[in-house]
C-alpha atoms as a PDB file:
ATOM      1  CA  UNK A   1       3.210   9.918  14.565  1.00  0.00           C
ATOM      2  CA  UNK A   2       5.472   9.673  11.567  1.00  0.00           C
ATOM      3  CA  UNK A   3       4.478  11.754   8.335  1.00  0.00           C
ATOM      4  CA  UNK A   4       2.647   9.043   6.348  1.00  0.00           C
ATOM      5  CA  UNK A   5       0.377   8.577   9.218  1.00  0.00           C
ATOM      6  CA  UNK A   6      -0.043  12.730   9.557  1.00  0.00           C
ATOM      7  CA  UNK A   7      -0.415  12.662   6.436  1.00  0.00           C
ATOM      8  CA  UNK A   8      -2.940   9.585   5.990  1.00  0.00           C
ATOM      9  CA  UNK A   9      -4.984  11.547   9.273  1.00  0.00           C
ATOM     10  CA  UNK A  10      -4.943  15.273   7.748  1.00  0.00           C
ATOM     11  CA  UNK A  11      -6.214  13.982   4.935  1.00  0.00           C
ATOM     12  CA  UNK A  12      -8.865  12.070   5.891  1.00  0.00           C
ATOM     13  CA  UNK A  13      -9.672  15.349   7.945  1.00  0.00           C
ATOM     14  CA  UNK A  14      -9.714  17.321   5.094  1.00  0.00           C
ATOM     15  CA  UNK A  15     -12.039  14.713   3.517  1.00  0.00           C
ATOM     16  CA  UNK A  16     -14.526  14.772   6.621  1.00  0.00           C
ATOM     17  CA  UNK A  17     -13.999  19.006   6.472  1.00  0.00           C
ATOM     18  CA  UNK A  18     -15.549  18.336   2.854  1.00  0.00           C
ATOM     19  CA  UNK A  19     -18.514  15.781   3.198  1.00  0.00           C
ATOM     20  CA  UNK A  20     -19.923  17.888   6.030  1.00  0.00           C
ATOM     21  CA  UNK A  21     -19.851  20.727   3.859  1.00  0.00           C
ATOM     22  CA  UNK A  22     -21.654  18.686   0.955  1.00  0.00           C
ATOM     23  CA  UNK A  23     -24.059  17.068   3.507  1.00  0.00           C
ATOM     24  CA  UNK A  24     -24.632  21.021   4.939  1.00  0.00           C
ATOM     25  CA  UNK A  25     -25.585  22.392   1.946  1.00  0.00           C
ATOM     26  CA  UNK A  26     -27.502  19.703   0.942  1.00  0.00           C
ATOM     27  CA  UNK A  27     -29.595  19.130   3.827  1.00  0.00           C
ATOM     28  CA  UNK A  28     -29.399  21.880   6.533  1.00  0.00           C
ATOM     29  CA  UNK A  29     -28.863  25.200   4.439  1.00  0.00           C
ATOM     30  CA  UNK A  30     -32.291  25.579   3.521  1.00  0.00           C
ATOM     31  CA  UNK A  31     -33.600  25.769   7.613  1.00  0.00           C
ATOM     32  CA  UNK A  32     -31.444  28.587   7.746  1.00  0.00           C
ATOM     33  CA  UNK A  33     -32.642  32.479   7.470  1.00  0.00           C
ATOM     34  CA  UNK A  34     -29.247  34.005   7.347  1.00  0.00           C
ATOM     35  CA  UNK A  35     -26.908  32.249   5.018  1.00  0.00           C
ATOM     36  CA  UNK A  36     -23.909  34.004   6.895  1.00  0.00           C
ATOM     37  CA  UNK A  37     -24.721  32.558  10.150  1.00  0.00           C
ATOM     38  CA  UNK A  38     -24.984  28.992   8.243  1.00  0.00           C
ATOM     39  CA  UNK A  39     -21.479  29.346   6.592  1.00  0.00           C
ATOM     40  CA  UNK A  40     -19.960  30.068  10.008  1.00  0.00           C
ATOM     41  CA  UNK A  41     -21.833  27.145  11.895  1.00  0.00           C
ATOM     42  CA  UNK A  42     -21.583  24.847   8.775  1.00  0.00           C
ATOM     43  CA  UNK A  43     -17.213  25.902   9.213  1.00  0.00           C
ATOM     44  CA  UNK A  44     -17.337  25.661  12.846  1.00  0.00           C
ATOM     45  CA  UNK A  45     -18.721  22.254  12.763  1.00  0.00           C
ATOM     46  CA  UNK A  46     -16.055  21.114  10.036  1.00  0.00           C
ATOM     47  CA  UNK A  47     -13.514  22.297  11.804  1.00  0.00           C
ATOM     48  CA  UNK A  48     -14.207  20.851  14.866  1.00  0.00           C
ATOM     49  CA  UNK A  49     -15.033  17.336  13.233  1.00  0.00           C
ATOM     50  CA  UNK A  50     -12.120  17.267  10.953  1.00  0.00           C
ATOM     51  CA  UNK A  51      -9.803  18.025  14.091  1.00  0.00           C
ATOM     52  CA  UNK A  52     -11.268  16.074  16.673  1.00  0.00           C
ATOM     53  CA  UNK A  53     -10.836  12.977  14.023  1.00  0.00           C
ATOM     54  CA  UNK A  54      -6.807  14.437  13.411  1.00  0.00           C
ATOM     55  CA  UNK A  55      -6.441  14.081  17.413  1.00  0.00           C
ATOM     56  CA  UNK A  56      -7.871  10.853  17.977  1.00  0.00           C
ATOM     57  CA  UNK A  57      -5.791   9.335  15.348  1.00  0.00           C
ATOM     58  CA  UNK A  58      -2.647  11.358  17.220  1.00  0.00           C
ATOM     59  CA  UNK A  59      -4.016   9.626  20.144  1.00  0.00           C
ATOM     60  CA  UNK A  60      -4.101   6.500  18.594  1.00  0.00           C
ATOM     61  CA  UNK A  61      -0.528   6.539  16.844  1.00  0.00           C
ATOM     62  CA  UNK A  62       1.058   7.723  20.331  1.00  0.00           C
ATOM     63  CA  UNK A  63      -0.313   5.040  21.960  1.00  0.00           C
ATOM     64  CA  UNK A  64       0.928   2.288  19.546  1.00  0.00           C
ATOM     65  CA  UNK A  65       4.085   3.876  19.579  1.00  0.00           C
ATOM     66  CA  UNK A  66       4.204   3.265  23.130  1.00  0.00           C
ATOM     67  CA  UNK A  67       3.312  -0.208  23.071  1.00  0.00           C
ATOM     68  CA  UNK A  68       5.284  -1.042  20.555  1.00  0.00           C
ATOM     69  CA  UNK A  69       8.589   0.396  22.466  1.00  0.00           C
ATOM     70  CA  UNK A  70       7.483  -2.221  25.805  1.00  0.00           C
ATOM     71  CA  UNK A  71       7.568  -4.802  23.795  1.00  0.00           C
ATOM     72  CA  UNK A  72      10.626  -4.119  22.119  1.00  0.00           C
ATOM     73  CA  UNK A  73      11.763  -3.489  25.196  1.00  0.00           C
ATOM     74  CA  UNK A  74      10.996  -7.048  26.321  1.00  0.00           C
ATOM     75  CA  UNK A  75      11.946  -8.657  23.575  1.00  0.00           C
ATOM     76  CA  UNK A  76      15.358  -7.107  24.727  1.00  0.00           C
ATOM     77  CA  UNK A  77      15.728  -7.860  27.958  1.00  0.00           C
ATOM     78  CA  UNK A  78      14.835 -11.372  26.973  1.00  0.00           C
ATOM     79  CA  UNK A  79      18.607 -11.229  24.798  1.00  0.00           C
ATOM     80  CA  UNK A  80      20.041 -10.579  27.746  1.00  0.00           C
END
């Protein structure tokens, strides 16, 4: 992964952090009795969303890394 693509993914991470905090307060703080517990499952869940999307983009970068080396890898075998 190089650093615009870490950068391009923790961004967008930070960006899904902060629209499930705007859609949490919108639409699910008000079911909640404790506003403590909500804060801590409203983080939790923007945590887990915003890093699960950071590793699957790590996942996908790796992977198209990897291709890309075969077929350069091919196309230099074919010099030879």
């Amino acid at each position: 992964m190089s650093f615009s693509q870490g950068w391009d993914a923790g961004f967008k991470s930070l960006l899904i952090y902060v629209g499930v905090v705007f859609f949490w307060l919108i639409f699910l703080e008000r079911h909640f009795a404790d506003p403590g517990t909500s804060v801590l499952l409203m983080n939790a869940v923007g945590i887990a969303l915003g890093l699960g999307f950071f590793l699957y983009r790590r996942r996908i970068c790796r992977a198209e890394r990897a291709a890309a080396a075969v077929e350069v890898a091919a196309l230099l075998a074919e010099d030879r």
